[in-house]
Structure formats: structure tokens, C-alpha cells
Protein backbone atom coordinates (compact mmCIF):
# COMPACT_ATOMS: atom_id res chain seq x y z
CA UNK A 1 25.04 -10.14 -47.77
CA UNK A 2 23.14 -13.11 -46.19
CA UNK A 3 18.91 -12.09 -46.32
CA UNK A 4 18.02 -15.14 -44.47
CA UNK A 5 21.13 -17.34 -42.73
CA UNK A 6 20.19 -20.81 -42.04
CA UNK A 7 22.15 -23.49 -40.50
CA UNK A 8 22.56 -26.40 -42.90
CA UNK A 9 21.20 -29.89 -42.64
CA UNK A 10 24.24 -31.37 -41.65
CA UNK A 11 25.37 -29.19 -39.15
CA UNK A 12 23.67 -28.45 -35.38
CA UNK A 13 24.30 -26.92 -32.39
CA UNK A 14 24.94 -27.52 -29.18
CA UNK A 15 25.89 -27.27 -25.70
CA UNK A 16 28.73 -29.98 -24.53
CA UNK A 17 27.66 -29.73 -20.19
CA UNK A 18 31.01 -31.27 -19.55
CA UNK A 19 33.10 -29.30 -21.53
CA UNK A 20 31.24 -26.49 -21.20
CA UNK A 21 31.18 -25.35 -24.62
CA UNK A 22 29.17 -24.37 -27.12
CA UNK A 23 29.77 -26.72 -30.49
CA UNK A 24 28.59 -26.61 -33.95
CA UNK A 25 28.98 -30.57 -34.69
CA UNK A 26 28.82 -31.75 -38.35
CA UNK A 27 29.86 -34.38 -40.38
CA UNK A 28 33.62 -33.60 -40.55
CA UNK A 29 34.16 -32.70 -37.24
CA UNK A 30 33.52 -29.86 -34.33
CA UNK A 31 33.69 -26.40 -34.63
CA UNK A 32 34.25 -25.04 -30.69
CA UNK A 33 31.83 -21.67 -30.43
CA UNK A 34 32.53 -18.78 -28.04
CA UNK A 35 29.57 -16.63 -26.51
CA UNK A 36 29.05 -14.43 -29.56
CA UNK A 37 29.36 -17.00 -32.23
CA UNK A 38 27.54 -19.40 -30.44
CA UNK A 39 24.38 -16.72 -30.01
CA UNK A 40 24.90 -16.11 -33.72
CA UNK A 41 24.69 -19.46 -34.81
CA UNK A 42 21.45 -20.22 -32.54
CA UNK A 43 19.44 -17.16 -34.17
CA UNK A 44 20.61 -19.12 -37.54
CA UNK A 45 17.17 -20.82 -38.28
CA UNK A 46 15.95 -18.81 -41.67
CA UNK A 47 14.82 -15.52 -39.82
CA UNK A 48 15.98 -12.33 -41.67
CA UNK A 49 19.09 -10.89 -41.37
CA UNK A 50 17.80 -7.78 -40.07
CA UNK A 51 15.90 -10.01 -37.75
CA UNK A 52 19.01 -12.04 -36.19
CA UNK A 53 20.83 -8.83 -36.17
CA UNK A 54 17.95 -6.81 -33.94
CA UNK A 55 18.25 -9.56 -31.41
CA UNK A 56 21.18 -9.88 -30.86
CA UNK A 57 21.19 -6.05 -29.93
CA UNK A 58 18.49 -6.50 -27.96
CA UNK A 59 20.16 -9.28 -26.13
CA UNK A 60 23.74 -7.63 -26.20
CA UNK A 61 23.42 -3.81 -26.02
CA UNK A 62 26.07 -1.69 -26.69
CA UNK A 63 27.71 -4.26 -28.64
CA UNK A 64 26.38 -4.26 -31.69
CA UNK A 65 29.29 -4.90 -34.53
CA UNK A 66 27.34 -5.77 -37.78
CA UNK A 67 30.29 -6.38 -39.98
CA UNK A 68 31.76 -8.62 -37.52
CA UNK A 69 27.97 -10.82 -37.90
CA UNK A 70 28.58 -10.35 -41.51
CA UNK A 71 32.08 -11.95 -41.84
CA UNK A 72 31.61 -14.43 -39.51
CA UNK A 73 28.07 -15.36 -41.30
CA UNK A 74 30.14 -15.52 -44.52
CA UNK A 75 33.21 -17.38 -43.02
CA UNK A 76 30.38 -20.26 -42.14
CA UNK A 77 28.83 -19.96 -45.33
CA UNK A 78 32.61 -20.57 -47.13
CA UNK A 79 32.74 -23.98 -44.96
CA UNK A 80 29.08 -25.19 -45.68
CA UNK A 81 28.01 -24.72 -42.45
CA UNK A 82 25.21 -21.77 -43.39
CA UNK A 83 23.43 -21.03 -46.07
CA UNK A 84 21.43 -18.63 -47.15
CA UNK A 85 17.82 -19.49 -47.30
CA UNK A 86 16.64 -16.57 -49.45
CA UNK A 87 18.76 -17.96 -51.90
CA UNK A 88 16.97 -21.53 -51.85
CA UNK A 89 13.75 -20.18 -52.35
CA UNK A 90 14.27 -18.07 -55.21
């Protein structure tokens, strides 16, 4: 599991106004985020896991789906996208 996801170097976020979409934009191309992903990915700046996680309950009660955070932490990860900055440190 991911202690502390971070968004890598190469890779940012943001909001396209005249699209109206949320975007992770990296070297390779442009990942298009929906509402979930996209408050995911923002909380993705080397906080704890635990941290990200309490937030986003906070901000979206009732929904909380950990293993869904989990997979799609780990699907980024697999593309280079996130990293874990626990890891780095060590």
C-alpha cells in the first residue's frame, strides 16, 4: 500500500476552463480525470495515506471506498504518474 502518494515531477494537474475537465498532463500525453480521481490526485502532494484518505471522507461522506483509492493510487503508480514518497526517503 502507498504510505505517502505523491504526484511525480513530470506530471501536474489541472483544470482545462474550456473543456471543463480536470487533466493530469505529462510528458506523453493527457490523462482526462473525473470528480473522484481528480480530488484524489489533488490530495497527491506527499501527505499520508491515512491523511488523503480522511479528507476525502470529510469532503465526500458516505462515500468512502478505500480499495477503490487504493487501486486507482496503484494503477497511477504502474504508469509513473505517482509515487510513493515514503519510499524515496527511506
Amino acid at each position: 500500500m502507498v504510505e505517502r502518494p505523491t504526484l511525480s515531477p513530470h506530471a501536474r494537474y489541472r483544470w482545462d476552463s474550456i473543456r471543463q475537465q480536470h487533466q493530469l498532463v505529462f510528458p506523453e500525453g493527457v490523462l482526462v480525470l473525473n470528480h473522484s480521481s481528480a480530488a484524489i490526485i489533488t490530495r497527491c502532494d506527499g501527505r499520508s495515506f491515512g491523511a488523503l484518505v480522511e479528507e476525502l471522507d470529510h469532503d465526500f461522506p458516505g462515500e468512502s471506498r478505500i480499495d477503490d483509492v487504493v487501486d486507482f493510487l496503484q494503477e497511477m503508480m504502474s504508469r509513473g504518474l505517482v509515487y510513493d514518497d515514503a519510499e524515496q526517503s527511506r
